[in-house]
Protein backbone atom coordinates (compact mmCIF):
# COMPACT_ATOMS: atom_id res chain seq x y z
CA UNK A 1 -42.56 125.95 -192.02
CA UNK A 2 -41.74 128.57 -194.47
CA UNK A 3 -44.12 126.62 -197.34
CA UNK A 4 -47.11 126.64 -194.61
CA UNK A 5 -46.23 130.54 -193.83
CA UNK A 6 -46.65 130.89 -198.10
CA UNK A 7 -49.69 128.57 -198.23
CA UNK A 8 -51.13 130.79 -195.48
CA UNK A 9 -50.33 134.04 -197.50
CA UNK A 10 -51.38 132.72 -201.06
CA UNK A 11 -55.04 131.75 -199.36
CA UNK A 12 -55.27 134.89 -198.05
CA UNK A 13 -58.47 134.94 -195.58
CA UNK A 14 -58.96 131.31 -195.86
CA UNK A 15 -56.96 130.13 -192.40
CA UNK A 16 -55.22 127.00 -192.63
CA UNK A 17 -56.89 125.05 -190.65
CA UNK A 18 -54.56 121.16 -190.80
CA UNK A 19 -51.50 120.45 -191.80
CA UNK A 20 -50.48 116.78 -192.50
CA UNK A 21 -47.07 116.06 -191.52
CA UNK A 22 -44.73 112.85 -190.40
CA UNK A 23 -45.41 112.35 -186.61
CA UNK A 24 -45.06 109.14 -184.56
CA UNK A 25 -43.61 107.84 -181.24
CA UNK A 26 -40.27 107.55 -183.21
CA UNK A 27 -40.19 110.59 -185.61
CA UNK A 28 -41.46 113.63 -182.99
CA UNK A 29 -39.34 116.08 -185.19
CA UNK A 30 -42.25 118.61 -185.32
CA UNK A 31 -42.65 119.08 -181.62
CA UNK A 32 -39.68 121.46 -181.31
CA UNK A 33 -40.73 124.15 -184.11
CA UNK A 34 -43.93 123.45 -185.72
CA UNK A 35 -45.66 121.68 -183.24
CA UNK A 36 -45.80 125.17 -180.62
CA UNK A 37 -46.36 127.36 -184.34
CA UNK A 38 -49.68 124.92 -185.02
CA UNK A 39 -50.64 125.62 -181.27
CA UNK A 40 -50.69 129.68 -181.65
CA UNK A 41 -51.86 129.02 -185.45
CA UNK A 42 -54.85 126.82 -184.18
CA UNK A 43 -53.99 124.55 -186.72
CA UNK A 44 -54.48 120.68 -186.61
CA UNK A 45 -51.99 118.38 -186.86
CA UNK A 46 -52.98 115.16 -189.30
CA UNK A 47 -50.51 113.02 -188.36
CA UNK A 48 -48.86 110.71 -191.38
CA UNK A 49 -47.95 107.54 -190.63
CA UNK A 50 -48.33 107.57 -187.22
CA UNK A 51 -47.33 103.64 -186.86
CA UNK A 52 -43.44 105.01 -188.54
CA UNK A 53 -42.28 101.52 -190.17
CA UNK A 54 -45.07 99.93 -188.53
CA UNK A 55 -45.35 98.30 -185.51
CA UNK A 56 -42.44 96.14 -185.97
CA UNK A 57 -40.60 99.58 -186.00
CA UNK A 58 -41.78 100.21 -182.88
CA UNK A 59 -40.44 96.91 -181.33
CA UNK A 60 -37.13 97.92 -182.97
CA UNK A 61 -36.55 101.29 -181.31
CA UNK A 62 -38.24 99.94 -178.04
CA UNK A 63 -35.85 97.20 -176.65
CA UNK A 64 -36.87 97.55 -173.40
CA UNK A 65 -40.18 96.31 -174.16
CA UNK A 66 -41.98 99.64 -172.31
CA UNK A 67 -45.04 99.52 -175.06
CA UNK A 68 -45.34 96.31 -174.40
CA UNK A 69 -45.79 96.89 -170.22
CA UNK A 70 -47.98 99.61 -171.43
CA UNK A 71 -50.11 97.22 -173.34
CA UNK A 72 -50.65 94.21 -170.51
CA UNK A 73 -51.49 97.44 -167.99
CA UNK A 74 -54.10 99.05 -170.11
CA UNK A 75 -55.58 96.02 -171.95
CA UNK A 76 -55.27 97.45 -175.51
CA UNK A 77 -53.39 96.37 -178.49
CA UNK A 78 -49.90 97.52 -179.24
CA UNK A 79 -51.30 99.81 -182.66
CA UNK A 80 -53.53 101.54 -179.94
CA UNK A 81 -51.34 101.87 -177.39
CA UNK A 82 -48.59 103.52 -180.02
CA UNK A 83 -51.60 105.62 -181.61
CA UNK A 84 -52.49 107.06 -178.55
């Protein structure tokens, strides 16, 4: 956070407006700290790579198969399902 605090100082009144950071069903790191600071900030969150290690990553961290209940009850593909 403290390199998006100096970004917003060195563009003085040019607001930050997005930020693109690591978010995905697996990595949700930003949700504790920068997530709420983006909120306040009104700035966007671009998230990169939002599929993690890809879909097959998904299946690994989801042994329990709930993405793939999710994905006979809504009709959509699994890359939808996890990008929503």
């Amino acid at each position: 956070m403290a390199q998006l605090r100096d970004a917003q100082q060195a563009l003085g009144k040019c607001p930050v407006v997005s930020n693109q950071v690591r978010y995905s069903l697996i990595d949700r790191t930003i949700e504790k700290d920068l997530l709420p600071y983006y909120e306040v900030n009104k700035i966007t969150v671009i998230a990169y790579c939002p599929l993690a290690r890809g879909l097959n990553g998904f299946r690994d961290c989801d042994p329990g198969g709930a993405t793939n209940g999710l994905v006979r009850a809504a009709g959509k593909s699994s890359a939808q399902i996890v990008l929503n």
